[in-house]
PDB file of N, CA and C in Angstrom:
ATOM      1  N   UNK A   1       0.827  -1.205   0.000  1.00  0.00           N
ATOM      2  CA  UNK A   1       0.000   0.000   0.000  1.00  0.00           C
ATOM      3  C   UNK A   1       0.866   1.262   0.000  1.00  0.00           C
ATOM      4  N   UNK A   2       1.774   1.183   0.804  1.00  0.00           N
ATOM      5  CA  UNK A   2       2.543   2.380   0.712  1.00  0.00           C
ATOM      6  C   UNK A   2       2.971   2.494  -0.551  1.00  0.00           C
ATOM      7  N   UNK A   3       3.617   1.807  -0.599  1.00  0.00           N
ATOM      8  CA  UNK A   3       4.942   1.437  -2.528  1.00  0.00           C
ATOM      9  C   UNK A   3       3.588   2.323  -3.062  1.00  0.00           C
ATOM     10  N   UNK A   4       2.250   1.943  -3.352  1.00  0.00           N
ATOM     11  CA  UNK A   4       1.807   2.309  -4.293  1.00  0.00           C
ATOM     12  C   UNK A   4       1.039   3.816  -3.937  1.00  0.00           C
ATOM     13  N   UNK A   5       1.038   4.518  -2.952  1.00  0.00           N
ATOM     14  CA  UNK A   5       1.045   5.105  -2.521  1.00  0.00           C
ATOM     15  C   UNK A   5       2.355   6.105  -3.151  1.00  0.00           C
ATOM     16  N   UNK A   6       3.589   6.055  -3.115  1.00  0.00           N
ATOM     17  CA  UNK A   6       4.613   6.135  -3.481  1.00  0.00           C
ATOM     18  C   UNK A   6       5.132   6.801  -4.698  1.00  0.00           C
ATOM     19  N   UNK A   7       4.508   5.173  -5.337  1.00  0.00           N
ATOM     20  CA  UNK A   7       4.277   5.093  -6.958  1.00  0.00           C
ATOM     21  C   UNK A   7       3.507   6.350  -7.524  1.00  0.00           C
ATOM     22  N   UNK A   8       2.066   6.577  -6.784  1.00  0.00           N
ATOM     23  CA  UNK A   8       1.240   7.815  -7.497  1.00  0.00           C
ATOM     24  C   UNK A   8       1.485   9.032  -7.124  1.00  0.00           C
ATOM     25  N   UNK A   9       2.650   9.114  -5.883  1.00  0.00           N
ATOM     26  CA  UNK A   9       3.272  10.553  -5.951  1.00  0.00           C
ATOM     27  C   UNK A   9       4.426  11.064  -6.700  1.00  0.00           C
ATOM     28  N   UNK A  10       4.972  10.061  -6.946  1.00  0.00           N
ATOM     29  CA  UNK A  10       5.832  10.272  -8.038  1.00  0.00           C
ATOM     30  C   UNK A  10       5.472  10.313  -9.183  1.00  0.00           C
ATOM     31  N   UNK A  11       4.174   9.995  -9.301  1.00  0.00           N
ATOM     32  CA  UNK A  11       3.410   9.830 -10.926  1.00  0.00           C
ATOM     33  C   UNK A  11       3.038  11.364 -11.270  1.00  0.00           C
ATOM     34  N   UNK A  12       2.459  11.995 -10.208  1.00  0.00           N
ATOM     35  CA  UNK A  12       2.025  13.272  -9.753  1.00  0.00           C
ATOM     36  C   UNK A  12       3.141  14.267 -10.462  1.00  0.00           C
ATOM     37  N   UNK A  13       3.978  13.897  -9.393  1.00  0.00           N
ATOM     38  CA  UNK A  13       4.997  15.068  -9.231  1.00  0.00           C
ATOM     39  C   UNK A  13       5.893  14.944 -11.016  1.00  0.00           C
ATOM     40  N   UNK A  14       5.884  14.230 -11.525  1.00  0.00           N
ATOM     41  CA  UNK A  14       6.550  13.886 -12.823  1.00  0.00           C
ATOM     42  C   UNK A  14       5.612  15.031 -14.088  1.00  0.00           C
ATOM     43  N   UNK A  15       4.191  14.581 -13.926  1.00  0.00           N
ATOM     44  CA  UNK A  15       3.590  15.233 -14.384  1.00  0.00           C
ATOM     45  C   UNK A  15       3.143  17.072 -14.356  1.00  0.00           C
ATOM     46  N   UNK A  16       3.362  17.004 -12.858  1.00  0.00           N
ATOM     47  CA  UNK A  16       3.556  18.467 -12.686  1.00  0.00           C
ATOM     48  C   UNK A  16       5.012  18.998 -13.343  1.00  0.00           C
ATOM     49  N   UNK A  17       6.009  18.648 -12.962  1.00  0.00           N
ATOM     50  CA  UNK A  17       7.309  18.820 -13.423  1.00  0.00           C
ATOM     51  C   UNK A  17       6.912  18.955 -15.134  1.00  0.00           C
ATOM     52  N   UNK A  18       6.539  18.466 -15.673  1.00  0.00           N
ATOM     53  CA  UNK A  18       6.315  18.152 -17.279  1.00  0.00           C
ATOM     54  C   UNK A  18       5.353  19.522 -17.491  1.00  0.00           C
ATOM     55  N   UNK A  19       4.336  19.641 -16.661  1.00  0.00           N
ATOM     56  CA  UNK A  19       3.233  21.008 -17.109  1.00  0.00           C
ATOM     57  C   UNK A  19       4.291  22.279 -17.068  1.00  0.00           C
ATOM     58  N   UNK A  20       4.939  22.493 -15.894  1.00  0.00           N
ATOM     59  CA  UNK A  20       5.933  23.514 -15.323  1.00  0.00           C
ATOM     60  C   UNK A  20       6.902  23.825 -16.512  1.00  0.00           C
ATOM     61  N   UNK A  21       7.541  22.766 -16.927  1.00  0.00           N
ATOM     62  CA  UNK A  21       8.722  22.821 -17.997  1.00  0.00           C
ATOM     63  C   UNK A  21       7.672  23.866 -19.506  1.00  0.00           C
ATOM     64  N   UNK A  22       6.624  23.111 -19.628  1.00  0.00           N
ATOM     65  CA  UNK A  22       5.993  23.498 -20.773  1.00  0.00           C
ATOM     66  C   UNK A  22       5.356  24.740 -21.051  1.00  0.00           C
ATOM     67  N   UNK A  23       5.386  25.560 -19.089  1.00  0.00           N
ATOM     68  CA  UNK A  23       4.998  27.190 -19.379  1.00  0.00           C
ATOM     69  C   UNK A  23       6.241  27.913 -18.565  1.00  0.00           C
ATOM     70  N   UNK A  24       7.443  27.477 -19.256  1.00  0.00           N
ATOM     71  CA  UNK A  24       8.183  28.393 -18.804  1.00  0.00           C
ATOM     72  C   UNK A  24       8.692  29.542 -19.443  1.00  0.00           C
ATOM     73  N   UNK A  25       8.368  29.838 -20.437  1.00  0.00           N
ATOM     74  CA  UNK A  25       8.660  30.914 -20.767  1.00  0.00           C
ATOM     75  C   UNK A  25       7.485  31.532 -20.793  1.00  0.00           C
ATOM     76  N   UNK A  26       6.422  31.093 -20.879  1.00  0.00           N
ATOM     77  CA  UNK A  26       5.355  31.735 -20.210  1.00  0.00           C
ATOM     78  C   UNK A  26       5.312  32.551 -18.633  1.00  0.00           C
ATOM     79  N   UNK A  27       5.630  31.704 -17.626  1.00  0.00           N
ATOM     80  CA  UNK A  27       6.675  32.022 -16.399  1.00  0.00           C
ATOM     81  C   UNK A  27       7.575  33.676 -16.566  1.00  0.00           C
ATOM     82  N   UNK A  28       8.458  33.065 -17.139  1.00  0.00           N
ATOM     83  CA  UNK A  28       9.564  34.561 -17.818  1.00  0.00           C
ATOM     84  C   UNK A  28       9.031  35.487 -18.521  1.00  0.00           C
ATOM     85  N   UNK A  29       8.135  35.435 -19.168  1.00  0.00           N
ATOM     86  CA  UNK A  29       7.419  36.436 -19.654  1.00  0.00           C
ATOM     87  C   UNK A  29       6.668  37.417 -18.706  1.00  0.00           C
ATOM     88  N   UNK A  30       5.743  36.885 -17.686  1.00  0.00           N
ATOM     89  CA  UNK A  30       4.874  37.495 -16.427  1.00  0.00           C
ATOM     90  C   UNK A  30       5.972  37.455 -15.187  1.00  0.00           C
ATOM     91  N   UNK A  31       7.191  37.423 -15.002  1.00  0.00           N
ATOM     92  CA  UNK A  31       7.697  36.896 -13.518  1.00  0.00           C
ATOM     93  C   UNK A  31       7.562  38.210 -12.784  1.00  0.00           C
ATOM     94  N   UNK A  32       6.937  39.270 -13.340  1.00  0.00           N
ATOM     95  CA  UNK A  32       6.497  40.562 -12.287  1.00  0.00           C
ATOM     96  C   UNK A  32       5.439  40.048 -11.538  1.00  0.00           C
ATOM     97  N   UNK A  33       3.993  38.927 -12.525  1.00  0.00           N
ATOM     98  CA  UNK A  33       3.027  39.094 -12.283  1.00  0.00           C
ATOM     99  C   UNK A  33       2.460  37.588 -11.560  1.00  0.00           C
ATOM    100  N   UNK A  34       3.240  37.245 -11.550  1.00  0.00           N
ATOM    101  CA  UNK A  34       2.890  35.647 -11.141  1.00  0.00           C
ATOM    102  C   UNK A  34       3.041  35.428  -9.829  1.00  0.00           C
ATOM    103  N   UNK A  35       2.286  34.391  -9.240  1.00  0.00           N
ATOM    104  CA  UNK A  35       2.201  33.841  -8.144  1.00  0.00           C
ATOM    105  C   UNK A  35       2.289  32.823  -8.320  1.00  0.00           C
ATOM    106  N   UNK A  36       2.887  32.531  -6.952  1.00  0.00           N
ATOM    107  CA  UNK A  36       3.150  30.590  -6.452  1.00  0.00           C
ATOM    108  C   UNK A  36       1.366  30.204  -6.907  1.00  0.00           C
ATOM    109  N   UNK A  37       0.951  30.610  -6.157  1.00  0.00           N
ATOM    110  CA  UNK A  37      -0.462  29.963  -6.150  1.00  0.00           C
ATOM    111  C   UNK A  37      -1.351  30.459  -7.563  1.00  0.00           C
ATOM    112  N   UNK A  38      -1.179  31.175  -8.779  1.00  0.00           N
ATOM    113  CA  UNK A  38      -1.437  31.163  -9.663  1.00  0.00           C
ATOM    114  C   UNK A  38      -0.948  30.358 -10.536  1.00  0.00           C
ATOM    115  N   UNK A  39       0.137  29.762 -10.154  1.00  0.00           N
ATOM    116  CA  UNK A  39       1.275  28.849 -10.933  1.00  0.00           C
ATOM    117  C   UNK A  39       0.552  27.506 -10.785  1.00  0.00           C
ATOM    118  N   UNK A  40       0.200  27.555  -9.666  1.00  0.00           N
ATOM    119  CA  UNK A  40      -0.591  26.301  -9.131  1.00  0.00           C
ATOM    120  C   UNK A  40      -2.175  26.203  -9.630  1.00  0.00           C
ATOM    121  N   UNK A  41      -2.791  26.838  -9.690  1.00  0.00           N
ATOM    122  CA  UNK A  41      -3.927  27.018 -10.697  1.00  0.00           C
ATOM    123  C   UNK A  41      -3.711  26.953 -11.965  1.00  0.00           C
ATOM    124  N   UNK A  42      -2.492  27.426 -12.920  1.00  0.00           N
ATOM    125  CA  UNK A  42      -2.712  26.709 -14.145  1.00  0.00           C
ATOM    126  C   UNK A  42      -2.293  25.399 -14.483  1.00  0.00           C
ATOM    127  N   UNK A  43      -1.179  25.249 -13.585  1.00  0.00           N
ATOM    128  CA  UNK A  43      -1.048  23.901 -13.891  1.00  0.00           C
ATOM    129  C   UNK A  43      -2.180  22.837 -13.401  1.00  0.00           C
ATOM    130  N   UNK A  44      -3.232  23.557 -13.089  1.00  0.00           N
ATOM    131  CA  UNK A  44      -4.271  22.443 -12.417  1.00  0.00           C
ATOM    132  C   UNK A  44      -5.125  22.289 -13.861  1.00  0.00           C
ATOM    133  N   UNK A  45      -5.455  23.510 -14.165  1.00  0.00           N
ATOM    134  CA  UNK A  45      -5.801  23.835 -15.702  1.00  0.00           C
ATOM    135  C   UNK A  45      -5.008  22.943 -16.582  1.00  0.00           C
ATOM    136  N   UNK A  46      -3.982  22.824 -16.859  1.00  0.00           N
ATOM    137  CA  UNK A  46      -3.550  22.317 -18.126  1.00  0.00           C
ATOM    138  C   UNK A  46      -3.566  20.379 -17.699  1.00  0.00           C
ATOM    139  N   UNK A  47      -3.640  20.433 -16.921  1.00  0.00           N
ATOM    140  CA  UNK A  47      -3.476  18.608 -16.525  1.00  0.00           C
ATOM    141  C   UNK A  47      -5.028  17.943 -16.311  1.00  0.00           C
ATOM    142  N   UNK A  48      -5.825  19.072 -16.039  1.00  0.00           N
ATOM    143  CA  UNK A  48      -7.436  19.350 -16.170  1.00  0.00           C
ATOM    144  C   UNK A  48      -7.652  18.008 -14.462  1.00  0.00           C
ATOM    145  N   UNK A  49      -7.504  18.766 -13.590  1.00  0.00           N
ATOM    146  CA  UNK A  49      -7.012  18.701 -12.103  1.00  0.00           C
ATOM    147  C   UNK A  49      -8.313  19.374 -11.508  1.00  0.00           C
ATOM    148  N   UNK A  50      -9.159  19.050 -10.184  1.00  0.00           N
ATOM    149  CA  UNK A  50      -9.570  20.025  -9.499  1.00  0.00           C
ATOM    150  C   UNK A  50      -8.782  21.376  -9.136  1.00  0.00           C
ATOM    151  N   UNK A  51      -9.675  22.532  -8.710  1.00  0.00           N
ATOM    152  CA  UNK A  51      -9.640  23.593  -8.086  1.00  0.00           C
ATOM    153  C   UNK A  51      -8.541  23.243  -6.919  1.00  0.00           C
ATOM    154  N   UNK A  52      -7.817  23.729  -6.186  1.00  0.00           N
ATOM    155  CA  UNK A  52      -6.703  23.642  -5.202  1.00  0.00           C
ATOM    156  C   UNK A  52      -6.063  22.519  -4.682  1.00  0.00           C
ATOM    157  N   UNK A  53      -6.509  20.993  -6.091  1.00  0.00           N
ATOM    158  CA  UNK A  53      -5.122  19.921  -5.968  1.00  0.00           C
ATOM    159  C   UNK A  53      -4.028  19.966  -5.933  1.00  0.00           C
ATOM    160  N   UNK A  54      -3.290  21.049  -6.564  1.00  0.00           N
ATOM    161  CA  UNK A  54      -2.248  20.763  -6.392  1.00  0.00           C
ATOM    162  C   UNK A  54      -1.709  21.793  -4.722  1.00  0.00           C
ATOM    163  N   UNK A  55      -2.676  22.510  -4.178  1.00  0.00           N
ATOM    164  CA  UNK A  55      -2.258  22.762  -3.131  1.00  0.00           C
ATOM    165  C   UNK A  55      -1.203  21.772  -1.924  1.00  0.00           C
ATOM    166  N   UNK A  56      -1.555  20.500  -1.974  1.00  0.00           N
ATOM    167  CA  UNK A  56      -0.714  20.010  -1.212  1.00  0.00           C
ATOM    168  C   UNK A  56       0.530  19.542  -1.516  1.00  0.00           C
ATOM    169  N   UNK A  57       0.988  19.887  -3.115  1.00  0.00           N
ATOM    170  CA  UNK A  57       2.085  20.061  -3.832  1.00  0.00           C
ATOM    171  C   UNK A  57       2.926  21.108  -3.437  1.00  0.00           C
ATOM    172  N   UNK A  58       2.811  22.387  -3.103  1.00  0.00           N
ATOM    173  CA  UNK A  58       3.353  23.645  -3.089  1.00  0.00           C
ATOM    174  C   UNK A  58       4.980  23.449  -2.940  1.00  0.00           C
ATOM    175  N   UNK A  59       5.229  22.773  -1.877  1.00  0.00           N
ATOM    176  CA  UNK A  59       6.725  22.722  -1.868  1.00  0.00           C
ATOM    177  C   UNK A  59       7.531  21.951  -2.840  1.00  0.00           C
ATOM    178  N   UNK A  60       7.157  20.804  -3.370  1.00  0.00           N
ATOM    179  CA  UNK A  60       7.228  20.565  -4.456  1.00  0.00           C
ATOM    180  C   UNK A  60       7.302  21.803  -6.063  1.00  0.00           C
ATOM    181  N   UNK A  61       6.284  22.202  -5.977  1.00  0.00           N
ATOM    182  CA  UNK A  61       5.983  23.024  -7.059  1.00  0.00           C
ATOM    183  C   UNK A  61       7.166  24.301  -6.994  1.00  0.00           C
ATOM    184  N   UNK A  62       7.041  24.788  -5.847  1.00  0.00           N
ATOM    185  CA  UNK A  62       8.146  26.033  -5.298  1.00  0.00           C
ATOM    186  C   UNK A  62       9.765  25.626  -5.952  1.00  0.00           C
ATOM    187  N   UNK A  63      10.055  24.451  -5.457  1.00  0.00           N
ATOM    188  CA  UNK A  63      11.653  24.023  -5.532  1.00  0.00           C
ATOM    189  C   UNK A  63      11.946  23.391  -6.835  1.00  0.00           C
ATOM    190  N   UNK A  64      10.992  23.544  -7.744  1.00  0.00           N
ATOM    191  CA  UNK A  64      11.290  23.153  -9.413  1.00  0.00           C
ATOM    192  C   UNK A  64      11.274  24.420 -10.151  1.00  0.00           C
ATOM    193  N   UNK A  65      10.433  25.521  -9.295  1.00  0.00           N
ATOM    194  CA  UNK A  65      10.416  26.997 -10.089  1.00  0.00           C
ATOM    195  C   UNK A  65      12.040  27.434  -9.398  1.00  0.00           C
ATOM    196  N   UNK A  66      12.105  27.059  -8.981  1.00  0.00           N
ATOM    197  CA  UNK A  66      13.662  27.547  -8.248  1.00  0.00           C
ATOM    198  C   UNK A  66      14.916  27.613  -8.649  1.00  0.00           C
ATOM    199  N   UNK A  67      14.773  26.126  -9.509  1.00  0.00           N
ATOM    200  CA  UNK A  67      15.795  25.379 -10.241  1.00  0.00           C
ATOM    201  C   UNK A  67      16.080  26.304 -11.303  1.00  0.00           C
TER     202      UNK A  67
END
């Protein structure tokens, strides 16, 4: 249960990583205007995700915009 547990956060986080890569110059274009948590709303948008799923991502999401 865990392993697979595991398995679908890494499935997660791969996929977010993949949305992130694909609006980054989108990113660089707005970086006056953007927010963590707007960042997190489109990528909920483009993976077609509930409203504040990826909220329990954030630190995740934070330390790949970082990179």
């Amino acid at each position: 249960m865990a392993k697979e547990v595991n398995e679908e956060k890494q499935g997660i986080e791969v996929k977010i990583e993949e949305a992130l890569r694909s609006r980054i110059q989108h990113f660089k274009e707005n970086a006056d205007s953007f927010t963590l948590e707007r960042v997190r709303r489109l990528i909920e948008e483009d993976l077609e995700l509930e409203k504040y799923a990826l909220d329990v991502h954030k630190r995740f999401i934070k330390q790949i915009l970082e990179k």
